[in-house]
C-alpha atoms as a PDB file:
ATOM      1  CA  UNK A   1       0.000   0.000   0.000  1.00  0.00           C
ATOM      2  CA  UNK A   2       1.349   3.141  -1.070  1.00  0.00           C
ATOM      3  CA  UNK A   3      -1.189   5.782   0.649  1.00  0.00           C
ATOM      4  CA  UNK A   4      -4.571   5.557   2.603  1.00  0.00           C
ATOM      5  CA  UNK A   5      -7.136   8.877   2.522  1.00  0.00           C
ATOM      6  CA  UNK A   6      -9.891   8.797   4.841  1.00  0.00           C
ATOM      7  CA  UNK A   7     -12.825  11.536   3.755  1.00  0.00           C
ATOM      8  CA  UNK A   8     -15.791  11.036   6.507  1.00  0.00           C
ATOM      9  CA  UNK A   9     -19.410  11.084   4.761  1.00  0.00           C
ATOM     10  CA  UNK A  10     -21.238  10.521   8.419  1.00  0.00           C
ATOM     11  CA  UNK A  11     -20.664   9.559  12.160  1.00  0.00           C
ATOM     12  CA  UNK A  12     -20.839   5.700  10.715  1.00  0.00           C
ATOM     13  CA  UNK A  13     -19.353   5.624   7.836  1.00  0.00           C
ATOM     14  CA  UNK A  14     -15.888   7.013   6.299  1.00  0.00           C
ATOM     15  CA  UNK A  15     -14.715   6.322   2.624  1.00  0.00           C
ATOM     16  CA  UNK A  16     -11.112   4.910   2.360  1.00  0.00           C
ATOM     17  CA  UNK A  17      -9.108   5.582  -0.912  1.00  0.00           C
ATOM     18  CA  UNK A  18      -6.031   3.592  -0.996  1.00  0.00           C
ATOM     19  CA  UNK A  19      -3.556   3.239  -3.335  1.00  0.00           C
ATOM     20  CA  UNK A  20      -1.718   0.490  -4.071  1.00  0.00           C
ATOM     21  CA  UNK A  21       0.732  -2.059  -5.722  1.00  0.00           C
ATOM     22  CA  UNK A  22      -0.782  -5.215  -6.606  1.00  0.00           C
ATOM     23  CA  UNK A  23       2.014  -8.232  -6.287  1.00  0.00           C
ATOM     24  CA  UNK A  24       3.291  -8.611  -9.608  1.00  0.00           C
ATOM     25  CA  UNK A  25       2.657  -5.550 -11.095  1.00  0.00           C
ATOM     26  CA  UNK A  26       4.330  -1.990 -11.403  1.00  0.00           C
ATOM     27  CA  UNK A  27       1.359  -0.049 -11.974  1.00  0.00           C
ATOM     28  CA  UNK A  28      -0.533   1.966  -8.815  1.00  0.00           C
ATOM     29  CA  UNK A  29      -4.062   1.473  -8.969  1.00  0.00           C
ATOM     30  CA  UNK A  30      -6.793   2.859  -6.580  1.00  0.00           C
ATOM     31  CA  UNK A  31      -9.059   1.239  -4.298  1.00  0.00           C
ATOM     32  CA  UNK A  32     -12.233   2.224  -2.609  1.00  0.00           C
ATOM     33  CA  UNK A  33     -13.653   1.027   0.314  1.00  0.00           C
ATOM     34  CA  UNK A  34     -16.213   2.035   3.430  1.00  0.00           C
ATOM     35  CA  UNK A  35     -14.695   2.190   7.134  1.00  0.00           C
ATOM     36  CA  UNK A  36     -17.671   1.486   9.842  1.00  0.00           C
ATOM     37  CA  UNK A  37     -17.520   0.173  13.082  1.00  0.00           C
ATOM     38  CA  UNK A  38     -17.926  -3.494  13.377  1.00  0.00           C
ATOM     39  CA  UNK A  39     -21.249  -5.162  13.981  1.00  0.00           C
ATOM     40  CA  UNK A  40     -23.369  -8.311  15.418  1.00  0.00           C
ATOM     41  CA  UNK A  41     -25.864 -10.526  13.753  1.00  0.00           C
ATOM     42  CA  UNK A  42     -27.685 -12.843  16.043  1.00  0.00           C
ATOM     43  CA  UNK A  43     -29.526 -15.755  15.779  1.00  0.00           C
ATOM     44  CA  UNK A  44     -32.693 -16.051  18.468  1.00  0.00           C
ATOM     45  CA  UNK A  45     -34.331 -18.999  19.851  1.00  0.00           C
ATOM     46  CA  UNK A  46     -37.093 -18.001  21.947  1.00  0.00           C
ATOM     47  CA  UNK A  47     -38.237 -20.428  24.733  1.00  0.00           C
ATOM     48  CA  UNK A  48     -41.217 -21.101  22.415  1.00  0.00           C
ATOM     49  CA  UNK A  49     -38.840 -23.181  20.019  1.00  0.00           C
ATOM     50  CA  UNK A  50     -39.547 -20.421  17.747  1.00  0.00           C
ATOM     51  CA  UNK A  51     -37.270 -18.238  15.863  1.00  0.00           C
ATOM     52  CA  UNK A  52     -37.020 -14.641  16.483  1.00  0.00           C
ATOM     53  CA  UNK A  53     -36.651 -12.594  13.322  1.00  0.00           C
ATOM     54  CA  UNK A  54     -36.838  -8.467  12.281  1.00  0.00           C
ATOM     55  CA  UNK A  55     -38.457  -7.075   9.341  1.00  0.00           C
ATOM     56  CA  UNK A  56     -37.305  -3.972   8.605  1.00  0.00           C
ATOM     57  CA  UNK A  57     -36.924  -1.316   5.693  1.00  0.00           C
ATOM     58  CA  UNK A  58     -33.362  -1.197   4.122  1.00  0.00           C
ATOM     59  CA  UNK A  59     -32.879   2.332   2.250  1.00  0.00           C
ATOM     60  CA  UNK A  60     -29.712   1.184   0.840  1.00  0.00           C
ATOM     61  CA  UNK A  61     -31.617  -1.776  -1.149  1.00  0.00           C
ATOM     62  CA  UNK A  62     -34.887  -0.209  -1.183  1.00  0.00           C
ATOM     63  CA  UNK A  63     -36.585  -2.907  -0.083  1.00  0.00           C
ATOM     64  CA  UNK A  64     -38.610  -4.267   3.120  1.00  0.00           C
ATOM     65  CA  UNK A  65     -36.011  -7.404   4.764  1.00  0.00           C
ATOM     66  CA  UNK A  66     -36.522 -10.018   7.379  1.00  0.00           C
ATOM     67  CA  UNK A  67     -33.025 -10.823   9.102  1.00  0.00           C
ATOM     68  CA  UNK A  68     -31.784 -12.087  12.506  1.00  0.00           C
ATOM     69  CA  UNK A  69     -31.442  -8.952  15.276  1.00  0.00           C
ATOM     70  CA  UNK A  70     -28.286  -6.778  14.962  1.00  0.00           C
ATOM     71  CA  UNK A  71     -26.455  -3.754  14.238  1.00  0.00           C
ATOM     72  CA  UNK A  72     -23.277  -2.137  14.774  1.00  0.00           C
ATOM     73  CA  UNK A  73     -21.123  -1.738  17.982  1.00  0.00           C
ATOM     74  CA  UNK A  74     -20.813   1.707  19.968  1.00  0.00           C
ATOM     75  CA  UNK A  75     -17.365   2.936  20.377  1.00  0.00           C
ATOM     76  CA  UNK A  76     -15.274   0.449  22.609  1.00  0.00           C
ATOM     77  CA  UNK A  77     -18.364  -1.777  23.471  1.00  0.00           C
ATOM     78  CA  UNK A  78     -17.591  -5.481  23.303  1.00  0.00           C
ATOM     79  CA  UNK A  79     -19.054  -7.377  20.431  1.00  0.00           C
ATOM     80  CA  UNK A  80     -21.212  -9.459  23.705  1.00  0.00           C
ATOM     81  CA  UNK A  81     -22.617  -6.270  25.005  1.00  0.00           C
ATOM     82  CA  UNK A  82     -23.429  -4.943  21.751  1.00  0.00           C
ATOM     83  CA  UNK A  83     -25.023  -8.206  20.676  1.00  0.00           C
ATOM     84  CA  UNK A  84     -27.197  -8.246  23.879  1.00  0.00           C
ATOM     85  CA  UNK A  85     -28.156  -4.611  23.345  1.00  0.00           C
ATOM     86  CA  UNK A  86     -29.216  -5.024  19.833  1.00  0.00           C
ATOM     87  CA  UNK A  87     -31.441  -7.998  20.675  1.00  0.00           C
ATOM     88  CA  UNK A  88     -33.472  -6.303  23.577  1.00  0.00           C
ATOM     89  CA  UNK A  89     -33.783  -2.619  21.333  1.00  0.00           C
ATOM     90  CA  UNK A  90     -34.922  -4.589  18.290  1.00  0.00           C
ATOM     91  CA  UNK A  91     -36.861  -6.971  20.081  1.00  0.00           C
ATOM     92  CA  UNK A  92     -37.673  -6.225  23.366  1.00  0.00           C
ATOM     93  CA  UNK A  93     -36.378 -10.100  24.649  1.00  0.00           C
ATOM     94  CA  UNK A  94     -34.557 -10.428  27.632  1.00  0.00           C
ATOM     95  CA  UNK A  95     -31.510 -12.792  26.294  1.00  0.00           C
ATOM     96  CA  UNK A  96     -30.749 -15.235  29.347  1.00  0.00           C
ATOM     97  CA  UNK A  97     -27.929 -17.116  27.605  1.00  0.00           C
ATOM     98  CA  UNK A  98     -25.423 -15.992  24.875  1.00  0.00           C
ATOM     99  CA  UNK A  99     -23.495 -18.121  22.615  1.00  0.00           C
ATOM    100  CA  UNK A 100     -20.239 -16.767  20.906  1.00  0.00           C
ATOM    101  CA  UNK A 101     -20.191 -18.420  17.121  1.00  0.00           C
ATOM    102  CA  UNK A 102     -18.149 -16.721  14.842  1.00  0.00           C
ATOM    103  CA  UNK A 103     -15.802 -13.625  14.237  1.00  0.00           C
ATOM    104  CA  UNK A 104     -14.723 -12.494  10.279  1.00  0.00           C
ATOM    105  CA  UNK A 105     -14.709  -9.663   8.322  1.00  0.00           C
ATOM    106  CA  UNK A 106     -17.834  -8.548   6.997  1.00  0.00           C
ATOM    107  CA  UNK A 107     -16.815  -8.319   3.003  1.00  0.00           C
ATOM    108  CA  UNK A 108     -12.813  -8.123   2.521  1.00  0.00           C
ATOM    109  CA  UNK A 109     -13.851  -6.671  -1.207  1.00  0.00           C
ATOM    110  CA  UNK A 110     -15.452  -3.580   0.051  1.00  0.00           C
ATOM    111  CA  UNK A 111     -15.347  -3.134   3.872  1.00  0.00           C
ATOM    112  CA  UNK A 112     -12.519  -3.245   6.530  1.00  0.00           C
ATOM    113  CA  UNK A 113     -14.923  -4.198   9.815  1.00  0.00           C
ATOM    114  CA  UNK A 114     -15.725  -7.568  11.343  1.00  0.00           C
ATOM    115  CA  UNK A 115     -18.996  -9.588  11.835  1.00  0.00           C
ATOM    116  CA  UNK A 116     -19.287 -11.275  15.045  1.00  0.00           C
ATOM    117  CA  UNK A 117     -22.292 -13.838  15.075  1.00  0.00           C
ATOM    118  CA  UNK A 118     -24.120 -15.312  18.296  1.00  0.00           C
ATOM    119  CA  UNK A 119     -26.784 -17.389  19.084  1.00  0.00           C
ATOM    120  CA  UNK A 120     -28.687 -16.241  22.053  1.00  0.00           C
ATOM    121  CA  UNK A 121     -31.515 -18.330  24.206  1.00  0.00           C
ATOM    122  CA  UNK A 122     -34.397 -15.517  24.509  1.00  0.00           C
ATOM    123  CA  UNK A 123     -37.491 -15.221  26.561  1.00  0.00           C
ATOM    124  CA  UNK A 124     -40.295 -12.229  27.235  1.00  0.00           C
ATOM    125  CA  UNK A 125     -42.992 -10.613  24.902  1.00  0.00           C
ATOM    126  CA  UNK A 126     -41.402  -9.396  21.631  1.00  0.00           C
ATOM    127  CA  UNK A 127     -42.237  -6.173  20.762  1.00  0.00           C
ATOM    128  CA  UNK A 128     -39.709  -3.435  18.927  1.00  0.00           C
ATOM    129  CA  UNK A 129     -38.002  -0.254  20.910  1.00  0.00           C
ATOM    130  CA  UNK A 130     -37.292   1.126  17.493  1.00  0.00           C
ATOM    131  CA  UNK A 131     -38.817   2.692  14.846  1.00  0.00           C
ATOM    132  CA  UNK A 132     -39.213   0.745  11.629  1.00  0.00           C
ATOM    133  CA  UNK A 133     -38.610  -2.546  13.111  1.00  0.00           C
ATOM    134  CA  UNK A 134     -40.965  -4.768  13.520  1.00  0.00           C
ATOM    135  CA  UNK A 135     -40.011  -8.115  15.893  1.00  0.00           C
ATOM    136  CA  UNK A 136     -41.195 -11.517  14.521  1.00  0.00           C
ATOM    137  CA  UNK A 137     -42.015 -15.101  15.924  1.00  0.00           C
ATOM    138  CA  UNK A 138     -41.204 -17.746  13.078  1.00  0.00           C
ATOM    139  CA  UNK A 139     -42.063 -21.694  13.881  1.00  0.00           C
ATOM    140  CA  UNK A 140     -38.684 -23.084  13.159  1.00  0.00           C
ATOM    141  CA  UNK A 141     -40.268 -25.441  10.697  1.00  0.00           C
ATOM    142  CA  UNK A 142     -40.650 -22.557   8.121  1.00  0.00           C
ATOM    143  CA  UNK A 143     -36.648 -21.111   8.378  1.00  0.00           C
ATOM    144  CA  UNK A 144     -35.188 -23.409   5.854  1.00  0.00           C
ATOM    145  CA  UNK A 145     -37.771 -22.409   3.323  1.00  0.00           C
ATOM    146  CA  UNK A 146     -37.354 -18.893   3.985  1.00  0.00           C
ATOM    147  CA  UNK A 147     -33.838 -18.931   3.487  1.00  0.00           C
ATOM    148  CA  UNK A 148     -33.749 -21.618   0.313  1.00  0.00           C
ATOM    149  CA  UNK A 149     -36.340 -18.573  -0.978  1.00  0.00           C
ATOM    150  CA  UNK A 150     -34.460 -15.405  -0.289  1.00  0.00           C
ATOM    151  CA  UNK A 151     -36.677 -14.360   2.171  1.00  0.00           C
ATOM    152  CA  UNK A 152     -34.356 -14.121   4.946  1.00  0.00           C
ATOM    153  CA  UNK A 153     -31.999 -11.039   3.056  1.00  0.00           C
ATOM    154  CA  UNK A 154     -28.306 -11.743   4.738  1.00  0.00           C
ATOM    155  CA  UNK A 155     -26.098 -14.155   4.021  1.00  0.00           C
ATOM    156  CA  UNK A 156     -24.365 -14.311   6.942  1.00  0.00           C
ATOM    157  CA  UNK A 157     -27.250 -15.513   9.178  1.00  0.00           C
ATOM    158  CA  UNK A 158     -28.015 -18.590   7.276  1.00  0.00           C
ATOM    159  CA  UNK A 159     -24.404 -18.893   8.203  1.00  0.00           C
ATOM    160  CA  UNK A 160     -25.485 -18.749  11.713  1.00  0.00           C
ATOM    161  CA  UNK A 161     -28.492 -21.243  11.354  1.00  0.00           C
ATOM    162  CA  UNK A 162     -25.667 -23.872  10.099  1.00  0.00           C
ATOM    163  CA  UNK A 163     -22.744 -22.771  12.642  1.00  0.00           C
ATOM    164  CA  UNK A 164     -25.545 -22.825  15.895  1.00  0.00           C
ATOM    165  CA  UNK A 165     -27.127 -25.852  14.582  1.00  0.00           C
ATOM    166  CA  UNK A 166     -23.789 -27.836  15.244  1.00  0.00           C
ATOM    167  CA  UNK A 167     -22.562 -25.882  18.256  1.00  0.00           C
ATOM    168  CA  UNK A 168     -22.002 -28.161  21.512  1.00  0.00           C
ATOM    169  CA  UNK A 169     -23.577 -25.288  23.642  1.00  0.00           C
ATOM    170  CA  UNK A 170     -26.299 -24.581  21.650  1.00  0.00           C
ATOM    171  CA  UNK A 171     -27.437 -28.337  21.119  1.00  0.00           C
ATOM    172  CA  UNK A 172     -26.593 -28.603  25.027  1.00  0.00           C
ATOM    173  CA  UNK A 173     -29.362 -25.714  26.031  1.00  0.00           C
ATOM    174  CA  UNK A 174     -31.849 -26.969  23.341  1.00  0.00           C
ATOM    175  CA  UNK A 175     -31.570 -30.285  25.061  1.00  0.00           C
ATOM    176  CA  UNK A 176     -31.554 -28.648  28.159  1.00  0.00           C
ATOM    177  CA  UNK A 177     -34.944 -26.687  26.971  1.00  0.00           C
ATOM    178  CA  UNK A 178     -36.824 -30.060  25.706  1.00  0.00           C
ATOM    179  CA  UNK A 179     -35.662 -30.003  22.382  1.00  0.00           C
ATOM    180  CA  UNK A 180     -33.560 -33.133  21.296  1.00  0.00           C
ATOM    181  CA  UNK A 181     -31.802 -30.928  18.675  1.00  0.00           C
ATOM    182  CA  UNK A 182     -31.829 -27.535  17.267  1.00  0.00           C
ATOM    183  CA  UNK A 183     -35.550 -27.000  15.726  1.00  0.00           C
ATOM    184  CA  UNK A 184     -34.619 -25.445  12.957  1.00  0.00           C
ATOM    185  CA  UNK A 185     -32.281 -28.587  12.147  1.00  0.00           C
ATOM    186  CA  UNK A 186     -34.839 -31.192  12.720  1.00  0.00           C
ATOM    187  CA  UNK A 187     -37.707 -29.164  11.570  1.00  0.00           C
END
């Protein structure tokens, strides 16, 4: 890398220009990408055996999206605390236990910050603390369909249906819960 400009287009977001080098070549070429703070997806089973989803407008793809809760971290908070957080604004759940899953970067193309993932054991009435979000009970049965039909819009948390579905912990408290394996695994 031969230089890196930072221009900031909001408290969230800064565009990176960087020029660069490629191995085997002599010629500079310019890259773009977005700095943000890192951020948490994560995956909700409520004591119901249901799933706990978000629907949500997306300005960026102009569209309405269901996902798993999540959102970016604040400052210096720890990718736990800000998974917890984003789960009881977005849903209103109380999480009572918290699974770490994964840790990678978000899109190494485009953007510099990480994804943590989590699967989280949630109980309480769901109901949304934010505006535009709307908090959703899905039977388990009906999450592989949703995903196999693009209703579920991220990537990365069909990820976490696969990476919870074979956790130790997480097939420990489903056991633990009356459920001989994760629902949306033997749904």
């Amino acid at each position: 890398m031969l230089r890196r400009q930072t221009t900031v287009i909001s408290p969230w977001v800064r565009l990176e220009t960087i020029e660069a080098v490629m191995p085997g070549s002599a010629q500079t070429e310019i890259y773009h990408g977005l700095e943000q703070p890192d951020y948490v997806n994560v995956l909700c089973l409520h004591k119901s055996g249901e799933l706990v989803l978000v629907r949500q407008y997306r300005p960026i793809i102009d569209r309405w999206t269901v996902e798993f809760p999540g959102g970016l971290r604040d400052g210096d908070e720890s990718p736990d605390a800000a998974a917890r957080r984003e789960v009881e604004e977005e849903t209103g759940l109380s999480v009572e236990e918290l699974v770490f899953l994964c840790e990678g970067y978000a899109d190494v193309g485009r953007l510099n910050n990480k994804l943590f993932g989590f699967f989280a054991y949630v109980d309480g009435v769901p109901r949304s603390t934010e505006i535009g979000i709307e908090a959703l009970l899905v039977p388990s049965a009906r999450i592989r369909s949703m995903a196999a039909q693009g209703e579920i819009a991220l990537a990365t948390n069909i990820s976490l249906l696969y990476l919870a579905g074979h956790h130790p912990r997480v097939r420990a408290l489903c056991a633990e819960h009356g459920m001989p394996d994760p629902p949306w695994i033997s749904a």
